[in-house]
PDB file of N, CA and C in Angstrom:
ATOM      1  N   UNK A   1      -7.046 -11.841  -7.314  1.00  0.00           N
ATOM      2  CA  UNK A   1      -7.459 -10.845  -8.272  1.00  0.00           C
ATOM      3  C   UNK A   1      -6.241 -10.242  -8.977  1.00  0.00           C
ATOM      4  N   UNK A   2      -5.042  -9.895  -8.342  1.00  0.00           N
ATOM      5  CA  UNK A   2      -4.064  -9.239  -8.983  1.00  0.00           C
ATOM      6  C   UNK A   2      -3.388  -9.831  -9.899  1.00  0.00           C
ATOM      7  N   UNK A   3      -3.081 -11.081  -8.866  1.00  0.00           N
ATOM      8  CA  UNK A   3      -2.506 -12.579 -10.174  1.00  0.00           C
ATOM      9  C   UNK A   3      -2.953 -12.904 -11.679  1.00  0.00           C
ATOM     10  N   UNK A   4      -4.429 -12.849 -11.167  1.00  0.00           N
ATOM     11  CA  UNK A   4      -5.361 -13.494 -12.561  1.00  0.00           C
ATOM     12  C   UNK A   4      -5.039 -11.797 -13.437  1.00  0.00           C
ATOM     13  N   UNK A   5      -4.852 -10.839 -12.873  1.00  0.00           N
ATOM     14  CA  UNK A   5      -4.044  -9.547 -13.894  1.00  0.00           C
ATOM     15  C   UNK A   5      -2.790  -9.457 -13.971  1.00  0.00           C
ATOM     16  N   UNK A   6      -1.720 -10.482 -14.164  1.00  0.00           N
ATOM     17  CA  UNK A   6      -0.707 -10.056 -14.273  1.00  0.00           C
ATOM     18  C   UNK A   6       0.728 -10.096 -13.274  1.00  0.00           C
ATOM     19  N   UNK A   7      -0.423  -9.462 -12.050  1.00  0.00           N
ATOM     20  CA  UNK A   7       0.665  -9.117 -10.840  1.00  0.00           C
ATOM     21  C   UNK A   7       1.231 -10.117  -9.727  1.00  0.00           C
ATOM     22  N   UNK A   8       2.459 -10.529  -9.948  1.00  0.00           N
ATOM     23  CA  UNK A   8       3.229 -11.609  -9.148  1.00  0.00           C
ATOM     24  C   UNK A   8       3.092 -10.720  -7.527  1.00  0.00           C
ATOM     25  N   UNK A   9       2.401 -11.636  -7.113  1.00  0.00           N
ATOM     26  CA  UNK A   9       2.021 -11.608  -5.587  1.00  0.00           C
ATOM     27  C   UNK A   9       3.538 -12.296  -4.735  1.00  0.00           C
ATOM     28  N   UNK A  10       4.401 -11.674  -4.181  1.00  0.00           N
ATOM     29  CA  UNK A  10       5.323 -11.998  -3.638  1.00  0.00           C
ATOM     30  C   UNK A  10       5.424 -12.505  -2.452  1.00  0.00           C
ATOM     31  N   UNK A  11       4.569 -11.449  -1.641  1.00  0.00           N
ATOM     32  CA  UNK A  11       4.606 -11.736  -0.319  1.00  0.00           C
ATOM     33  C   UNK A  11       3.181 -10.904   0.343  1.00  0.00           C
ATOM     34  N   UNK A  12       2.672 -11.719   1.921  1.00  0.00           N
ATOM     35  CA  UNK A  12       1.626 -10.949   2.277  1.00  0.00           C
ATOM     36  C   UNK A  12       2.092 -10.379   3.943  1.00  0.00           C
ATOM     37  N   UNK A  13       1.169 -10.064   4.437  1.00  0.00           N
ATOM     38  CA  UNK A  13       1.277  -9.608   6.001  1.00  0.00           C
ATOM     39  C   UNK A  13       0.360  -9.357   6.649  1.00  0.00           C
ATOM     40  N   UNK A  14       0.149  -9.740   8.037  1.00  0.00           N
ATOM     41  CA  UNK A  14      -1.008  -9.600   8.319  1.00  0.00           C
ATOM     42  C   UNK A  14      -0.901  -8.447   9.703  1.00  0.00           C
ATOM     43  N   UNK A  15       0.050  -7.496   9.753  1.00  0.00           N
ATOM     44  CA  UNK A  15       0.063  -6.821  10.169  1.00  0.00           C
ATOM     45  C   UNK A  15       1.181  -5.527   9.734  1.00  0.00           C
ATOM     46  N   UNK A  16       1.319  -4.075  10.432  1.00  0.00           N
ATOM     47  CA  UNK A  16       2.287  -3.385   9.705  1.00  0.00           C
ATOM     48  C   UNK A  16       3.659  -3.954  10.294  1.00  0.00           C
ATOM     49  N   UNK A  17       4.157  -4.125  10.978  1.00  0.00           N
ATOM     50  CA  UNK A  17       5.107  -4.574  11.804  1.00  0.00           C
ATOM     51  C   UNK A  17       5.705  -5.475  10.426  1.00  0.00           C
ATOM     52  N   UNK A  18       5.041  -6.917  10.290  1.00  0.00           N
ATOM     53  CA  UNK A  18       5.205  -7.839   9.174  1.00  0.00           C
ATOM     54  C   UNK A  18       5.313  -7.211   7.998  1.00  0.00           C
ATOM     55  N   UNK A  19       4.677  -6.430   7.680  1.00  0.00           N
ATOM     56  CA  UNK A  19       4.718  -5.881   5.979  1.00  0.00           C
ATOM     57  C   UNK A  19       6.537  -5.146   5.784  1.00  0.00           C
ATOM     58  N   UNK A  20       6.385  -4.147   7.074  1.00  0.00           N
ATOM     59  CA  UNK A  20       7.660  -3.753   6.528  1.00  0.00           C
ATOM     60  C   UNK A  20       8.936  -4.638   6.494  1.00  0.00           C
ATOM     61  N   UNK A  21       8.847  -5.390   7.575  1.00  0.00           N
ATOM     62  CA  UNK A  21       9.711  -6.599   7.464  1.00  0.00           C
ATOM     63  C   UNK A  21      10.071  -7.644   6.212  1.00  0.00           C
ATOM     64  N   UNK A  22       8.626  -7.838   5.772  1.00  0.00           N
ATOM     65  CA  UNK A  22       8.723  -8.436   4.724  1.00  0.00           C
ATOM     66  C   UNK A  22       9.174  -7.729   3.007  1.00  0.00           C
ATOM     67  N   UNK A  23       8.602  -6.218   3.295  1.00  0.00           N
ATOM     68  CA  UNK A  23       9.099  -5.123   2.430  1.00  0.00           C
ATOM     69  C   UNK A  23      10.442  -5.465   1.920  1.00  0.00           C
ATOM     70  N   UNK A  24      11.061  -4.902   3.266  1.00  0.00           N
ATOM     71  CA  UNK A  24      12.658  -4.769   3.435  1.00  0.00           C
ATOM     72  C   UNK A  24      13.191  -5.676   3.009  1.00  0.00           C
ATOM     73  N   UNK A  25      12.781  -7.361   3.001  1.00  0.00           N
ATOM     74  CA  UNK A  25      13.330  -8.496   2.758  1.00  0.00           C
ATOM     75  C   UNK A  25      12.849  -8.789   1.309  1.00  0.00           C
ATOM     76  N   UNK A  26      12.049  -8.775   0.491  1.00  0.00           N
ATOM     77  CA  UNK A  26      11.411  -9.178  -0.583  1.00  0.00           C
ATOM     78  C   UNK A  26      11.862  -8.361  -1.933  1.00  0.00           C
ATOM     79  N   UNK A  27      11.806  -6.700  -1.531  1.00  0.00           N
ATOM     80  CA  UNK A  27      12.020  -5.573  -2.225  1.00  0.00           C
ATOM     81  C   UNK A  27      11.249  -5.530  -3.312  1.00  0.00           C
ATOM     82  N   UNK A  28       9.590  -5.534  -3.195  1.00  0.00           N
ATOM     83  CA  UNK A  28       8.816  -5.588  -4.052  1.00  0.00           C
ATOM     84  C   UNK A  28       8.611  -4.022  -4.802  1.00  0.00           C
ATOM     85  N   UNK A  29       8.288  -4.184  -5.945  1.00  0.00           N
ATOM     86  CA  UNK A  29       7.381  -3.374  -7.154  1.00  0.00           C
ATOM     87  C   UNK A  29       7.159  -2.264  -6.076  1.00  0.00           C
ATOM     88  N   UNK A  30       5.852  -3.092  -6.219  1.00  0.00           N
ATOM     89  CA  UNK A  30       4.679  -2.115  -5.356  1.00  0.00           C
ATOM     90  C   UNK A  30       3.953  -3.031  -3.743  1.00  0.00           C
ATOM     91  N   UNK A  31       3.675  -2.229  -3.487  1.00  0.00           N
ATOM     92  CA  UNK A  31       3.014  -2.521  -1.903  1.00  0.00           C
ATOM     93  C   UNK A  31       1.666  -1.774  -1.881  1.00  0.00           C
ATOM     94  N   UNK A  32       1.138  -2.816  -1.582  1.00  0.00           N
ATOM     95  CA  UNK A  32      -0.689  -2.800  -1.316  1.00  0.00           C
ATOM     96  C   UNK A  32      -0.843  -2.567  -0.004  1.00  0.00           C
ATOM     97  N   UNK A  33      -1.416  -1.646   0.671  1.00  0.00           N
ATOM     98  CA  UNK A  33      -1.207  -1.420   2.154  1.00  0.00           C
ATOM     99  C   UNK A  33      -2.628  -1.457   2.478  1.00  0.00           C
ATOM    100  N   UNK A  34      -3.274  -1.518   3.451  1.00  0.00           N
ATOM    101  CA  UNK A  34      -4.632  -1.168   3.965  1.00  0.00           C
ATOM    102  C   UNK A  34      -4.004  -0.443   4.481  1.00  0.00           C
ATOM    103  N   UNK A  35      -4.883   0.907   5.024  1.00  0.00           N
ATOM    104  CA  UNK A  35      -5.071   1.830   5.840  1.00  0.00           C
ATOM    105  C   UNK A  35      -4.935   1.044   7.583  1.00  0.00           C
ATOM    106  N   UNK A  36      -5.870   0.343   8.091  1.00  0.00           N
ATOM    107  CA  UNK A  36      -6.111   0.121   8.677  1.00  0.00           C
ATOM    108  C   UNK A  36      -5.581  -1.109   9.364  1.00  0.00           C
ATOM    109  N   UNK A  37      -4.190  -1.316  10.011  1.00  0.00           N
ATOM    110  CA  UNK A  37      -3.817  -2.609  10.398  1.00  0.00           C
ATOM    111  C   UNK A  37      -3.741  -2.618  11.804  1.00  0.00           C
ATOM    112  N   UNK A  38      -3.821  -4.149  12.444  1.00  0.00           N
ATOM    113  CA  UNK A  38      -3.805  -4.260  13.836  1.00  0.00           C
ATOM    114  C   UNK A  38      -2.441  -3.497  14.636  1.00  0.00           C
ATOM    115  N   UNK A  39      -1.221  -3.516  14.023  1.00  0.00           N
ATOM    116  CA  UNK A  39      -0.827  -2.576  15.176  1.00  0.00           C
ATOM    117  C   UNK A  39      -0.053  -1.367  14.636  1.00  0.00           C
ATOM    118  N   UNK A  40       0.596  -1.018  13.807  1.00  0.00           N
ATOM    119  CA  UNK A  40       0.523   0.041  12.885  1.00  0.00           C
ATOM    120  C   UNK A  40      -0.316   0.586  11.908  1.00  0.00           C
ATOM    121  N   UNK A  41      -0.643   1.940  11.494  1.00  0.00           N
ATOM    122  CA  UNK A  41      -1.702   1.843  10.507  1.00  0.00           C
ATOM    123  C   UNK A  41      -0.631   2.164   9.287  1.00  0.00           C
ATOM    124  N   UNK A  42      -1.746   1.759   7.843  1.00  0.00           N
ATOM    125  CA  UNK A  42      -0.846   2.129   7.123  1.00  0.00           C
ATOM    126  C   UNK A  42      -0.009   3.094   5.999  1.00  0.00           C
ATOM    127  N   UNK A  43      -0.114   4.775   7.260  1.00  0.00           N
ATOM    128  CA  UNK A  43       0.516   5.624   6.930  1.00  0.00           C
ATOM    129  C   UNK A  43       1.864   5.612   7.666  1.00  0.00           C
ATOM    130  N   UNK A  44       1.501   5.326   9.050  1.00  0.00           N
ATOM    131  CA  UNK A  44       3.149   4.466   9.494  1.00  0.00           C
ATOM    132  C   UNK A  44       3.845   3.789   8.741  1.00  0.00           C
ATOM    133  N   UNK A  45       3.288   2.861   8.077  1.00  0.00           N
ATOM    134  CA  UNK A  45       4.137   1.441   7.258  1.00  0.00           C
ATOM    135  C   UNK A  45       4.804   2.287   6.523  1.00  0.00           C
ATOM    136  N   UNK A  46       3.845   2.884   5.729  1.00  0.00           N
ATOM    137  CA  UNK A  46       4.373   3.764   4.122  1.00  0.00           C
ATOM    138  C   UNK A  46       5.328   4.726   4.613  1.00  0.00           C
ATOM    139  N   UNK A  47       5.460   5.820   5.605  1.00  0.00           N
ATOM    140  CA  UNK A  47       6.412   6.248   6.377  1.00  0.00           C
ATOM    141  C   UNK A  47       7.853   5.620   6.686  1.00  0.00           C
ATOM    142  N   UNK A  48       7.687   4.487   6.912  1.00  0.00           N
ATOM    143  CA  UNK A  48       8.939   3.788   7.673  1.00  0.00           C
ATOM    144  C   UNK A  48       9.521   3.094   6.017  1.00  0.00           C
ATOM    145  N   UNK A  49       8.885   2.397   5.403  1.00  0.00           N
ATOM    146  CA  UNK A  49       9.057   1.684   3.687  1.00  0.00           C
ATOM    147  C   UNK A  49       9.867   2.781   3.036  1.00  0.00           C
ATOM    148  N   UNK A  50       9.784   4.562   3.516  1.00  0.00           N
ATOM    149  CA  UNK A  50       9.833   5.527   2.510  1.00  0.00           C
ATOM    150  C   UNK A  50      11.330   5.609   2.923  1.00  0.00           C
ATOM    151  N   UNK A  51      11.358   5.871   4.365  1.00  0.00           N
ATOM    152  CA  UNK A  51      12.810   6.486   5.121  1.00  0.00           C
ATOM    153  C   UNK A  51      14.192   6.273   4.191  1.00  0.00           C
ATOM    154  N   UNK A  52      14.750   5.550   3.364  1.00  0.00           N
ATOM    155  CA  UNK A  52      15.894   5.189   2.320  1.00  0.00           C
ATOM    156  C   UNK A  52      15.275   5.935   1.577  1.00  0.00           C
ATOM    157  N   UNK A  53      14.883   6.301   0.808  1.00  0.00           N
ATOM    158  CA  UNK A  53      14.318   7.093  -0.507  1.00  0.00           C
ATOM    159  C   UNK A  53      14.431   6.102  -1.668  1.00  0.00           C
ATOM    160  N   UNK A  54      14.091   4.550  -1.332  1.00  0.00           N
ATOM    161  CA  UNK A  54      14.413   3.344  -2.348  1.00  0.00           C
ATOM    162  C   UNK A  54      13.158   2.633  -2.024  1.00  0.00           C
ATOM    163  N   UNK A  55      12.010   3.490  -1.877  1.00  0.00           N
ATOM    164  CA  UNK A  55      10.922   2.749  -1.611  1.00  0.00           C
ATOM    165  C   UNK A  55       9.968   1.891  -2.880  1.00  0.00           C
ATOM    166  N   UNK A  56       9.107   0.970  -2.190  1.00  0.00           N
ATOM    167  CA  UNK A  56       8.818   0.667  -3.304  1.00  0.00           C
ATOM    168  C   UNK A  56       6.795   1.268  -3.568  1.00  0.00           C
ATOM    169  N   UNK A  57       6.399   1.365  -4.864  1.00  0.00           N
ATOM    170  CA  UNK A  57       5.175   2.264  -5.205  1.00  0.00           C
ATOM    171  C   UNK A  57       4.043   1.952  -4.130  1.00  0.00           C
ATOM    172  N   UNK A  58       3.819   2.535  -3.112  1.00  0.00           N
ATOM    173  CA  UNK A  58       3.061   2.117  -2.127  1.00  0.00           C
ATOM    174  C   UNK A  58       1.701   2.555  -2.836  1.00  0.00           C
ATOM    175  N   UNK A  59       0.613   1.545  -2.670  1.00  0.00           N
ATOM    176  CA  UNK A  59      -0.738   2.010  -2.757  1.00  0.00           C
ATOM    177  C   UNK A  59      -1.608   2.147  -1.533  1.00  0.00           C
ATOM    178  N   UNK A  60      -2.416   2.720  -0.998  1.00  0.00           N
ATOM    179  CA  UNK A  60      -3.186   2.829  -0.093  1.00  0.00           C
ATOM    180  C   UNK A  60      -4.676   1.870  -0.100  1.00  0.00           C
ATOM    181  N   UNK A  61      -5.101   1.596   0.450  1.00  0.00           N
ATOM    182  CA  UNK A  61      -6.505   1.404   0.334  1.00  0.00           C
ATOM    183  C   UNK A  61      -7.110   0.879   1.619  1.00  0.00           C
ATOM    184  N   UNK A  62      -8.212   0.862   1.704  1.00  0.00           N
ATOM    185  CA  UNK A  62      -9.455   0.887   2.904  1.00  0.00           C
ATOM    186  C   UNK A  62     -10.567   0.626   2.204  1.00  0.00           C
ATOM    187  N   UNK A  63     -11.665  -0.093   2.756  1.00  0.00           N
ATOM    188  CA  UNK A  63     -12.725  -0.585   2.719  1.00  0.00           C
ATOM    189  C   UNK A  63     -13.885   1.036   3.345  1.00  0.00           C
ATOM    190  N   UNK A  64     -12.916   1.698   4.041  1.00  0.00           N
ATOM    191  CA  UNK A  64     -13.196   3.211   4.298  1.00  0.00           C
ATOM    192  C   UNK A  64     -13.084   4.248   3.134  1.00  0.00           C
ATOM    193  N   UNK A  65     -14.158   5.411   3.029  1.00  0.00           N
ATOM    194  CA  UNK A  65     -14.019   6.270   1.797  1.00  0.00           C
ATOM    195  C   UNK A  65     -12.448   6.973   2.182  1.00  0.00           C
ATOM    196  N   UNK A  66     -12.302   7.780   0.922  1.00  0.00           N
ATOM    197  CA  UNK A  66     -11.274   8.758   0.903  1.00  0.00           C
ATOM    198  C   UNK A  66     -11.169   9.750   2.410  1.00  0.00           C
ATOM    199  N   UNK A  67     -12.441  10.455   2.559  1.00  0.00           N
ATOM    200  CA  UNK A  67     -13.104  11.536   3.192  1.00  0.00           C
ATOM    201  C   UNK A  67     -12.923  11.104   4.393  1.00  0.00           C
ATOM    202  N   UNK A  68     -12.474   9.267   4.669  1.00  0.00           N
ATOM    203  CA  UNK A  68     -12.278   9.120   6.342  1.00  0.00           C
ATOM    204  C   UNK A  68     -11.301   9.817   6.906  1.00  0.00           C
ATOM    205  N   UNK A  69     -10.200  10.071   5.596  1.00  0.00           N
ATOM    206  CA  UNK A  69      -8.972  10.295   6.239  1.00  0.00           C
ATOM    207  C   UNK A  69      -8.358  11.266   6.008  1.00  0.00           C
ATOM    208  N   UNK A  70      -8.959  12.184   6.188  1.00  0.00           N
ATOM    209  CA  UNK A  70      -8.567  13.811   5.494  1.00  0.00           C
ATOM    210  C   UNK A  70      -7.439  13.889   5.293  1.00  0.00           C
ATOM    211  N   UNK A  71      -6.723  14.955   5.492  1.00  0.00           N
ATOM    212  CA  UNK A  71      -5.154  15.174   4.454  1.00  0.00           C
ATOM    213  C   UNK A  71      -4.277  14.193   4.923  1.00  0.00           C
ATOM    214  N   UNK A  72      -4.426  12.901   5.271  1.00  0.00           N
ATOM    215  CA  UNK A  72      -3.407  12.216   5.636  1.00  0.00           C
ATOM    216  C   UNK A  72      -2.936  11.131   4.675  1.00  0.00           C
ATOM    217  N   UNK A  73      -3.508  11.164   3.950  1.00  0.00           N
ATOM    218  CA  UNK A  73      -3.754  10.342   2.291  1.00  0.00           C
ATOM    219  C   UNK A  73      -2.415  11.272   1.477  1.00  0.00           C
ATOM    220  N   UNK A  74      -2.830  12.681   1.820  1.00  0.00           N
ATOM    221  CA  UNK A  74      -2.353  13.283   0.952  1.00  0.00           C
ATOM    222  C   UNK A  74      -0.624  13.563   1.612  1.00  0.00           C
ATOM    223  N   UNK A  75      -0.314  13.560   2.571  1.00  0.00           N
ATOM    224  CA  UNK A  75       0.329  13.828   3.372  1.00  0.00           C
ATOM    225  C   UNK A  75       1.763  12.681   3.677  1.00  0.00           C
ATOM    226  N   UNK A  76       0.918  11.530   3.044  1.00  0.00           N
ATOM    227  CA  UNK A  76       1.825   9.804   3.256  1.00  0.00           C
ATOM    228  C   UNK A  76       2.643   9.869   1.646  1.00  0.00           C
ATOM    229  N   UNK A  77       3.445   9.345   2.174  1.00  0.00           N
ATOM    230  CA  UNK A  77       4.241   9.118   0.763  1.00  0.00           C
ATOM    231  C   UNK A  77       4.108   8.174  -0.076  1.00  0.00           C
ATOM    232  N   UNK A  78       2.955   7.948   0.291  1.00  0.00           N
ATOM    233  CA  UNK A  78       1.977   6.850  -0.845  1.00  0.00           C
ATOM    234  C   UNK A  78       2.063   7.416  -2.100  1.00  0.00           C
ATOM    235  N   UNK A  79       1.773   6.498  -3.381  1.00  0.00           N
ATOM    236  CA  UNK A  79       1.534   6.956  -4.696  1.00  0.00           C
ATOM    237  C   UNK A  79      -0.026   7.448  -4.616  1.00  0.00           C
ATOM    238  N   UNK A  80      -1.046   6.979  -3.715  1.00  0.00           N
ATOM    239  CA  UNK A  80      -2.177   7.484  -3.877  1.00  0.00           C
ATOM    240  C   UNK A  80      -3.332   6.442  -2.872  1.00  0.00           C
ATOM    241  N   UNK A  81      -4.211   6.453  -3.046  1.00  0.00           N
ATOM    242  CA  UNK A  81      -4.944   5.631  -3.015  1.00  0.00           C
ATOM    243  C   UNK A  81      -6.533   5.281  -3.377  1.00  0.00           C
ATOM    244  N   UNK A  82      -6.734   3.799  -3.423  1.00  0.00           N
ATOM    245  CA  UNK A  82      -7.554   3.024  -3.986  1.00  0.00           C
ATOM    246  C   UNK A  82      -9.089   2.462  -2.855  1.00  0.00           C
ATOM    247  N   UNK A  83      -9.998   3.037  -2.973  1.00  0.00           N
ATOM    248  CA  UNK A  83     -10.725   2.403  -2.258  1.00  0.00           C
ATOM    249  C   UNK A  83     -10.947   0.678  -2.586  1.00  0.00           C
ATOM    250  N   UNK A  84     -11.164  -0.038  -1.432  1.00  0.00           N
ATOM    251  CA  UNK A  84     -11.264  -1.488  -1.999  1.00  0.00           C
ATOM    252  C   UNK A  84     -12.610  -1.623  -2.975  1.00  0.00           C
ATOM    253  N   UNK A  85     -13.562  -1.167  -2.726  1.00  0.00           N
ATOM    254  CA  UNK A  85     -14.724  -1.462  -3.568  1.00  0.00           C
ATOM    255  C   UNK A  85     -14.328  -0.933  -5.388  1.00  0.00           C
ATOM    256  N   UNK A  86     -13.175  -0.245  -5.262  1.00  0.00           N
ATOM    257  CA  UNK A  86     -13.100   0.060  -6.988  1.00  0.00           C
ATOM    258  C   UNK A  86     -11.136  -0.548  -6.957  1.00  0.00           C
ATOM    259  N   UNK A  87     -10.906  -1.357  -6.346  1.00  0.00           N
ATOM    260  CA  UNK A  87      -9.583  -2.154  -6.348  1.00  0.00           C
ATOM    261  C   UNK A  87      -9.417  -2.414  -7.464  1.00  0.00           C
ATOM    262  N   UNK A  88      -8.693  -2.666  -9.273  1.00  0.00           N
ATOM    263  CA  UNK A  88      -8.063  -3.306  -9.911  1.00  0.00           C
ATOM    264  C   UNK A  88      -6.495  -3.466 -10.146  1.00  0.00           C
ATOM    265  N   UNK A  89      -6.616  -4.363 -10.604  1.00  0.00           N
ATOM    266  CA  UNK A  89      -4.597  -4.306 -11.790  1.00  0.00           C
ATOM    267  C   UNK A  89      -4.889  -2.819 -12.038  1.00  0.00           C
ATOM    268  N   UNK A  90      -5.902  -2.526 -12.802  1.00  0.00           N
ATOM    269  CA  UNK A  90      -5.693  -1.246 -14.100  1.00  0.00           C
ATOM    270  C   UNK A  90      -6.006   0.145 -12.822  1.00  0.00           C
ATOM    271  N   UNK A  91      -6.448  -0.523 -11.930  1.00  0.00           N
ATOM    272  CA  UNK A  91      -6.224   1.264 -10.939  1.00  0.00           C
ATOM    273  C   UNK A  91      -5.120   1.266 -10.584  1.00  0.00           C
ATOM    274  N   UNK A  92      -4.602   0.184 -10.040  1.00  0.00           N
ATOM    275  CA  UNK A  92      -3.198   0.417  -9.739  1.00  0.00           C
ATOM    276  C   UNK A  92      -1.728   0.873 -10.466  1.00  0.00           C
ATOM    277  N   UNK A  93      -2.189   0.035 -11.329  1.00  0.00           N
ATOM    278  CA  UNK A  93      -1.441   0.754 -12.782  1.00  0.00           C
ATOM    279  C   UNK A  93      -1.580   1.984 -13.130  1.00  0.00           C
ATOM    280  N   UNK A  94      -2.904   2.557 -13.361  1.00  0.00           N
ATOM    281  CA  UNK A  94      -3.007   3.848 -13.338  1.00  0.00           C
ATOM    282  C   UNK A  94      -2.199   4.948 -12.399  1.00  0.00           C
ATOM    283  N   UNK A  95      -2.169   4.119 -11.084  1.00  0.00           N
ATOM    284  CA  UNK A  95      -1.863   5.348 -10.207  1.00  0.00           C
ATOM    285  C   UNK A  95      -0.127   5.063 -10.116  1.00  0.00           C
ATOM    286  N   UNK A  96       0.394   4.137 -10.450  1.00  0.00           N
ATOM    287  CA  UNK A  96       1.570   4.026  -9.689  1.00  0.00           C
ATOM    288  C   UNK A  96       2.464   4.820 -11.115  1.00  0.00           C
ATOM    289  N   UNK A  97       1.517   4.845 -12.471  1.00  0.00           N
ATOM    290  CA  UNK A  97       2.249   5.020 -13.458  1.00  0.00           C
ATOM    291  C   UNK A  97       3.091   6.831 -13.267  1.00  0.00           C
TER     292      UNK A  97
END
């Protein structure tokens, strides 16, 4: 979906452990995080990605509403986040702008 908009897909992960690893090594744009990963979640990831202050535009998202995760959305040094059911290029764009 991001590709067919534009967005060069660099790298993936299938856990937080991997993402930041791959973060650190890739030095992408932006970072698409789920909330929800097998062994970090991903307000940890976005936490640990932030620590240099050379992070890159983290987005949030979950297949979970906003309201699952009370001020901790607000609280992560995420640019914001995206529920998956309203996921695009143009939300992301929106938010990272």
């Amino acid at each position: 979906m991001l590709e067919a908009d534009g967005y060069e897909v660099v790298g993936e992960a299938v856990d937080g452990t991997s993402a930041v690893a791959a973060a650190r090594e890739l030095h992408p744009d932006v970072v698409l995080l789920d909330i929800r990963l097998p062994d970090l979640d991903g307000f940890q990831v976005a936490e640990r990605l932030a620590v240099n202050g050379e992070s890159p535009a983290i987005v949030l998202t979950s297949s979970r509403d906003r309201s699952d995760f009370g001020d901790d959305i607000d609280a992560c040094p995420a640019h914001g986040f995206i529920p998956k059911s309203e996921l695009s290029a143009e939300a992301i764009a929106l938010l990272i702008r």
